[in-house]
Protein backbone atom coordinates (compact mmCIF):
# COMPACT_ATOMS: atom_id res chain seq x y z
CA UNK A 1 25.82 -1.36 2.54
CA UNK A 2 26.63 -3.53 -0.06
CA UNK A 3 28.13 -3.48 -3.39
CA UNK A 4 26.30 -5.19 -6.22
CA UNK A 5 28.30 -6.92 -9.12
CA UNK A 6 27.33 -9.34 -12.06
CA UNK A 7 28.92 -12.13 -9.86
CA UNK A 8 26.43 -11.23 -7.00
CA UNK A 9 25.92 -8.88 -4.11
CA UNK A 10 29.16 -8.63 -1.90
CA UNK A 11 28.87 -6.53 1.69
CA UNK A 12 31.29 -3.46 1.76
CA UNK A 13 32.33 -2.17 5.53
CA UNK A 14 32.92 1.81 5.30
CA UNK A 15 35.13 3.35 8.25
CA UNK A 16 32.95 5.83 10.24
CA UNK A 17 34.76 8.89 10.00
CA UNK A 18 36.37 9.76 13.81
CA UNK A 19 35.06 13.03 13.58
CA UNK A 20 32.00 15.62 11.40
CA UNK A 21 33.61 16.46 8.30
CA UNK A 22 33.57 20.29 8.53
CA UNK A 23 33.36 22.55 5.67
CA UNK A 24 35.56 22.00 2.09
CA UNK A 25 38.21 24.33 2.21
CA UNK A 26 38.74 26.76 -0.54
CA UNK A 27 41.38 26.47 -3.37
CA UNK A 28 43.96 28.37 -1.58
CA UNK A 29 43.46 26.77 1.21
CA UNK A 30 41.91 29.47 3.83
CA UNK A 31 38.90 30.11 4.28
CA UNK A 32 36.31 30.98 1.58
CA UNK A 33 35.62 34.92 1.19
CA UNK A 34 32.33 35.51 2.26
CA UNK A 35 29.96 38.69 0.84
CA UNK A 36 31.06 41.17 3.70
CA UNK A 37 34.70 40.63 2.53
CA UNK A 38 34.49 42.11 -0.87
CA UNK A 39 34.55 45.73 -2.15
CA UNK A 40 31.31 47.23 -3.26
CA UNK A 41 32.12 46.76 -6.39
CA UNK A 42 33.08 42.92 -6.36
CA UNK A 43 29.77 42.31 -4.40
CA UNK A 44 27.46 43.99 -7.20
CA UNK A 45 29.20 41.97 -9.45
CA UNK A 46 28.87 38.40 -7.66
CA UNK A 47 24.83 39.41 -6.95
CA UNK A 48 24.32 39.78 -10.51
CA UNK A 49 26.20 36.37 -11.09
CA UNK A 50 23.71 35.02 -8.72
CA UNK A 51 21.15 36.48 -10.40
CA UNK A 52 22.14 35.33 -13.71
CA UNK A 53 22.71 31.81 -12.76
CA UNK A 54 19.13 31.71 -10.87
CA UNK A 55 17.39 33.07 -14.06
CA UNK A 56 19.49 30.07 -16.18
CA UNK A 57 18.39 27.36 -13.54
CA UNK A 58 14.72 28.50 -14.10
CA UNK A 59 14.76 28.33 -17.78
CA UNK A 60 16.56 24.56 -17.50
CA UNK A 61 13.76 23.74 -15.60
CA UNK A 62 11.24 24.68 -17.69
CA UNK A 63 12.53 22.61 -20.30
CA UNK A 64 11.36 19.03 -21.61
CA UNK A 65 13.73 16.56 -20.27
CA UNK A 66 14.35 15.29 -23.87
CA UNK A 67 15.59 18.50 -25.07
CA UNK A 68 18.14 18.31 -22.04
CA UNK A 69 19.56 14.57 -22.23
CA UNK A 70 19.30 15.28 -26.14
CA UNK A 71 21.59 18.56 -25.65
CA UNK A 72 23.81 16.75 -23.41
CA UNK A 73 23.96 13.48 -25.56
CA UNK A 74 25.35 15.65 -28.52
CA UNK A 75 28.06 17.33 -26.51
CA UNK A 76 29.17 13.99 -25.46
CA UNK A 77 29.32 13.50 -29.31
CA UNK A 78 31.56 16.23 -29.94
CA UNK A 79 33.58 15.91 -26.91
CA UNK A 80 34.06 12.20 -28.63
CA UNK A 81 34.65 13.93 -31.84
CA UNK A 82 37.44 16.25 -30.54
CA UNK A 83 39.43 13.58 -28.03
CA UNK A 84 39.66 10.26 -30.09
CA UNK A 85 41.50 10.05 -32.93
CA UNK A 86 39.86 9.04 -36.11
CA UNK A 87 40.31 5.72 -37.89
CA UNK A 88 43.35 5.08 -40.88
CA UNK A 89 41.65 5.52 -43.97
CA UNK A 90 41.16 1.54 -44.74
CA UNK A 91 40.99 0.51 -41.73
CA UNK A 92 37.88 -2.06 -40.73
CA UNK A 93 36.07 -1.43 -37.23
CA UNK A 94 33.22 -3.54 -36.29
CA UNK A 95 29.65 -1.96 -36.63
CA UNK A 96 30.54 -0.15 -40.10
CA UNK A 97 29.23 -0.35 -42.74
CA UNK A 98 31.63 -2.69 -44.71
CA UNK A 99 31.92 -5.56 -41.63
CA UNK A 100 29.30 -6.30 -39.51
CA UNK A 101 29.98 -6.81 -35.44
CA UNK A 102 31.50 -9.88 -34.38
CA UNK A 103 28.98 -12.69 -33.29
């Protein structure tokens, strides 16, 4: 494996883990509750989760690919909207309209 840079290619060794990574444990730690642990009630509700989430999957798929990368580009808008402050009233950054980017 290696490990490609502007500089160049450079080799990376990875450790072989000792032993088969077994499955993630859950948040708390145990083991994850499967199907047969959960009251009737809990279980009707998880299958219609799964249900719900299989029926969103299929109508993501059926989608154009622009509409999704378009979708996510704008949340990445207002994510950038919401997190970084906005500029002193005055104040120059390059690429606006009043100064153009440095050369």
């Amino acid at each position: 494996m290696s490990l490609w840079t502007p500089g160049g290619e450079h080799p990376v060794d990875r450790p072989q883990p000792s032993e088969p990574a077994g499955p993630p444990p859950s948040a708390a730690g145990g083991p994850s509750p499967g199907l047969d642990d959960l009251s009737p009630e809990e279980r009707a509700a998880a299958e219609e989760y799964a249900r719900e989430l299989d029926q969103m999957r299929r109508q993501l798929l059926e989608l154009p690919a622009g509409v999704v990368v378009g979708q996510h580009a704008l949340q990445f808008f207002d994510v950038r909207g919401s997190t970084c402050p906005s500029p002193r009233p005055g104040s120059r950054t390059p690429g606006s309209p009043s100064t153009p980017w440095p050369r």
